[in-house]
N, C-alpha and C. Protein backbone atom coordinates (compact mmCIF):
# COMPACT_ATOMS: atom_id res chain seq x y z
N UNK A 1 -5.16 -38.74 152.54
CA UNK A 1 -3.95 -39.09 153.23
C UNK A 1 -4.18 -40.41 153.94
N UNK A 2 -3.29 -41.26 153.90
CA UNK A 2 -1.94 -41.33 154.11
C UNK A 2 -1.38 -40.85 152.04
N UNK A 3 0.01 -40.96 151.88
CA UNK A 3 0.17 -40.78 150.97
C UNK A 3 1.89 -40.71 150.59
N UNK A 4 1.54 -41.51 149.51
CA UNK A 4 3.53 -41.78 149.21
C UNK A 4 3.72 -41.50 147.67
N UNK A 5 5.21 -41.36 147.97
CA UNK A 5 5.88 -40.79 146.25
C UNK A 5 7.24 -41.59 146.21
N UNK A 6 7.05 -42.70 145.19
CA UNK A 6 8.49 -43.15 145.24
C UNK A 6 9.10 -42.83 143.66
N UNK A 7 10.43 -42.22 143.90
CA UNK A 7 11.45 -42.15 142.69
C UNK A 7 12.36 -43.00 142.56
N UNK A 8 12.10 -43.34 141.06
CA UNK A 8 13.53 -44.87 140.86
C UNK A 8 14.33 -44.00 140.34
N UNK A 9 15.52 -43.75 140.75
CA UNK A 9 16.50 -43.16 139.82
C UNK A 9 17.64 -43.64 138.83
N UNK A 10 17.15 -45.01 138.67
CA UNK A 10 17.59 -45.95 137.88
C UNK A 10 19.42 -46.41 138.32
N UNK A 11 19.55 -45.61 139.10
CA UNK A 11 21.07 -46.07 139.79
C UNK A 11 21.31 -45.65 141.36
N UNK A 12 22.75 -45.91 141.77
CA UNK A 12 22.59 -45.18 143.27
C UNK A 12 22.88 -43.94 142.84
N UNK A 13 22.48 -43.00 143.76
CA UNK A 13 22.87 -41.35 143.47
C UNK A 13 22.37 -41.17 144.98
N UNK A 14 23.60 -40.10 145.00
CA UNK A 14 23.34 -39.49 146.55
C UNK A 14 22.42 -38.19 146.60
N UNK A 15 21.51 -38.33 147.37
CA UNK A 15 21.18 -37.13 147.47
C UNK A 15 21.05 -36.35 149.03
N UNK A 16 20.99 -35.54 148.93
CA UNK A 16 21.93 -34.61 150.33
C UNK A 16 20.73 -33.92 151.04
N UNK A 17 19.26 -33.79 150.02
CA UNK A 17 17.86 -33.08 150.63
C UNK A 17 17.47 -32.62 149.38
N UNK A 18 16.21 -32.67 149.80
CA UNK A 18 14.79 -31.71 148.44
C UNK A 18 14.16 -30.70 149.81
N UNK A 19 13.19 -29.75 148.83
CA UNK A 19 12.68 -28.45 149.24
C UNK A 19 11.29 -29.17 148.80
N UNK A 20 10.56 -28.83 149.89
CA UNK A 20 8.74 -29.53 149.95
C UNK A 20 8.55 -28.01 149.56
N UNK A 21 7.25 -27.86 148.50
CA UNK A 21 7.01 -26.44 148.23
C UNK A 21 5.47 -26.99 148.56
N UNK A 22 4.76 -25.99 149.29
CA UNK A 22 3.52 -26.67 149.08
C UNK A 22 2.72 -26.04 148.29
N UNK A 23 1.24 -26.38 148.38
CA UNK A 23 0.41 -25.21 147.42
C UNK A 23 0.46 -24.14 147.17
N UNK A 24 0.19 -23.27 146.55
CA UNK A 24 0.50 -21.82 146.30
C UNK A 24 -0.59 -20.90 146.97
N UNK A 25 -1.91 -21.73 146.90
CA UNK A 25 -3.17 -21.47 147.87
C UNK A 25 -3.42 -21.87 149.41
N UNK A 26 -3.32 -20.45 150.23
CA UNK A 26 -3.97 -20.61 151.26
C UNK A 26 -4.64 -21.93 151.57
N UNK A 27 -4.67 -23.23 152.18
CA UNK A 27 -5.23 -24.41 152.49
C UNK A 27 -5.14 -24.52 153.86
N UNK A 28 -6.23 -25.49 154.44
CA UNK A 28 -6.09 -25.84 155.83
C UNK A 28 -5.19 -27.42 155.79
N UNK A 29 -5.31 -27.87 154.86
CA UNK A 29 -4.50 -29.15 154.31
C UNK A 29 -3.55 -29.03 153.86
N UNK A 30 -2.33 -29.80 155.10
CA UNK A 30 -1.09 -29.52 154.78
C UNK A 30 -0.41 -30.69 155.19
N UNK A 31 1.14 -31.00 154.73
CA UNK A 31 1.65 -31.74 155.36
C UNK A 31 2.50 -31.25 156.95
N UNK A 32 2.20 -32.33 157.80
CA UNK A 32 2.44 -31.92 158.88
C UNK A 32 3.60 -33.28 159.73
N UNK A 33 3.77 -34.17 158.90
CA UNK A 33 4.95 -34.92 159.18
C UNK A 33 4.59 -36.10 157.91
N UNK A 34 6.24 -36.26 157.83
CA UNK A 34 6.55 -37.43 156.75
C UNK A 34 7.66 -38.37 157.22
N UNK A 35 8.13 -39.57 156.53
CA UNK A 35 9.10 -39.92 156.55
C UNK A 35 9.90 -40.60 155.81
N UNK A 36 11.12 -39.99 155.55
CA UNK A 36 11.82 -40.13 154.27
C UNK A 36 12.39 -41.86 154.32
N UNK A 37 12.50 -42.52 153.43
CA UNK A 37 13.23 -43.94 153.29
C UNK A 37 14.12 -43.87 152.06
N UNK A 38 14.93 -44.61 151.90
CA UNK A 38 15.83 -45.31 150.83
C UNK A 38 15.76 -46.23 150.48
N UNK A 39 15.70 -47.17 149.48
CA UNK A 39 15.92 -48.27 149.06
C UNK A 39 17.02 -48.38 148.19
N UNK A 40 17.67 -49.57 147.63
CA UNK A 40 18.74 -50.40 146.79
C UNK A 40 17.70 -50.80 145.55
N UNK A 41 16.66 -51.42 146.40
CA UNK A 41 15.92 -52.15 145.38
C UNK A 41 14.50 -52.31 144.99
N UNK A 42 14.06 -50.51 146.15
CA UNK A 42 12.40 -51.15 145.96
C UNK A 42 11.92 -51.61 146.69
N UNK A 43 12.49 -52.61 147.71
CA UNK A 43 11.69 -53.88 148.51
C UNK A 43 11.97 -53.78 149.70
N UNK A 44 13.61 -53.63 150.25
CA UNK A 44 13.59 -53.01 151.57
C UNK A 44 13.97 -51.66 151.82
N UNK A 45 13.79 -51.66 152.81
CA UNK A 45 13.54 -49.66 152.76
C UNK A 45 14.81 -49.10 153.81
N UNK A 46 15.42 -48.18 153.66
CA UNK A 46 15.94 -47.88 155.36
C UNK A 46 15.28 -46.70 155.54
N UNK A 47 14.99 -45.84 156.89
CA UNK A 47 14.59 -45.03 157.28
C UNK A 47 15.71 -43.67 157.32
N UNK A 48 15.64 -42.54 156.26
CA UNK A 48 16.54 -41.63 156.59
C UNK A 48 16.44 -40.26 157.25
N UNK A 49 14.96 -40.31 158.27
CA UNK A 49 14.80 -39.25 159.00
C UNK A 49 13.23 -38.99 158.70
N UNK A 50 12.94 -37.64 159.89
CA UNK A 50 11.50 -37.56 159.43
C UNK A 50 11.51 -36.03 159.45
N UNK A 51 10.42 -35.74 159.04
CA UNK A 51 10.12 -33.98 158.49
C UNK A 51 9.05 -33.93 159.46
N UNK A 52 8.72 -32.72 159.90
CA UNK A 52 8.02 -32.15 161.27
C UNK A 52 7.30 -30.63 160.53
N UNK A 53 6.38 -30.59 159.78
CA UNK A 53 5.94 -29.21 159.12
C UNK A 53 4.62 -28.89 160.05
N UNK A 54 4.22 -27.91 159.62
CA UNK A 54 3.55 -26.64 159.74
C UNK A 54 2.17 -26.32 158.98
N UNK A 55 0.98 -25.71 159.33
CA UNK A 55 0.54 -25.08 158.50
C UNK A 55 1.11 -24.01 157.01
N UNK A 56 0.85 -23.93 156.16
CA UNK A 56 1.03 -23.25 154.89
C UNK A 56 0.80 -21.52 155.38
N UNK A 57 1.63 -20.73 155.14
CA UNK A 57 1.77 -19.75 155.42
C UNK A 57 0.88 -19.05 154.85
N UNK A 58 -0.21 -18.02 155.55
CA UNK A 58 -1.50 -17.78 154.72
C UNK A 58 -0.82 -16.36 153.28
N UNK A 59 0.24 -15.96 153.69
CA UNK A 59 0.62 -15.29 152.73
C UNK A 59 1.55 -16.06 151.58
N UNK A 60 1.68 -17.21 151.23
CA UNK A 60 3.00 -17.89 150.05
C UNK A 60 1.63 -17.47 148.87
N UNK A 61 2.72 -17.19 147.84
CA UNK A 61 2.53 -16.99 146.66
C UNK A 61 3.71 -17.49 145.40
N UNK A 62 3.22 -18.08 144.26
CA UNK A 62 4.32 -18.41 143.26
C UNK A 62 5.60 -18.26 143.62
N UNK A 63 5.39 -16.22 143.69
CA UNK A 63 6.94 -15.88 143.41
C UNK A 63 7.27 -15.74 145.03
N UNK A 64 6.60 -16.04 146.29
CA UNK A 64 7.46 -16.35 147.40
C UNK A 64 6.68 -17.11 148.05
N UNK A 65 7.30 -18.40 147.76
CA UNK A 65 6.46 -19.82 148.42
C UNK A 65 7.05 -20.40 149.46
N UNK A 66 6.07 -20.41 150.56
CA UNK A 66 6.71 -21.17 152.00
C UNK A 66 7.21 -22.28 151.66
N UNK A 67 8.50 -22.28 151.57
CA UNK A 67 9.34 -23.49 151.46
C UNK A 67 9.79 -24.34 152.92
């Protein structure tokens, strides 16, 4: 960490929120804050909020994952 993920979605498209799923395994490594941006073009960014998480719930599994 630090650590980033950028998606081009080849046009504008709105999107309204995503669901962070994390590992499926018990970990002490987790995300514990992020912050989301937008771009037009790649180059400048705007800031559209930040995420505030948690340790990974020692019970998530596949079929019920701490979302």
């Amino acid at each position: 960490m630090p650590a980033w993920i950028q998606i081009d979605m080849k046009s504008k498209q709105p999107v309204k929120g995503f669901s962070l799923v994390p590992n499926y395994i018990y970990r002490t490594e987790y995300i514990l804050s992020m912050e989301i941006m937008s771009s037009h073009n790649g180059v400048y960014w705007i800031s559209q909020g930040t995420y505030q998480g948690g340790p990974t719930a020692q019970n998530t599994i596949a079929t019920n994952p701490d979302i």
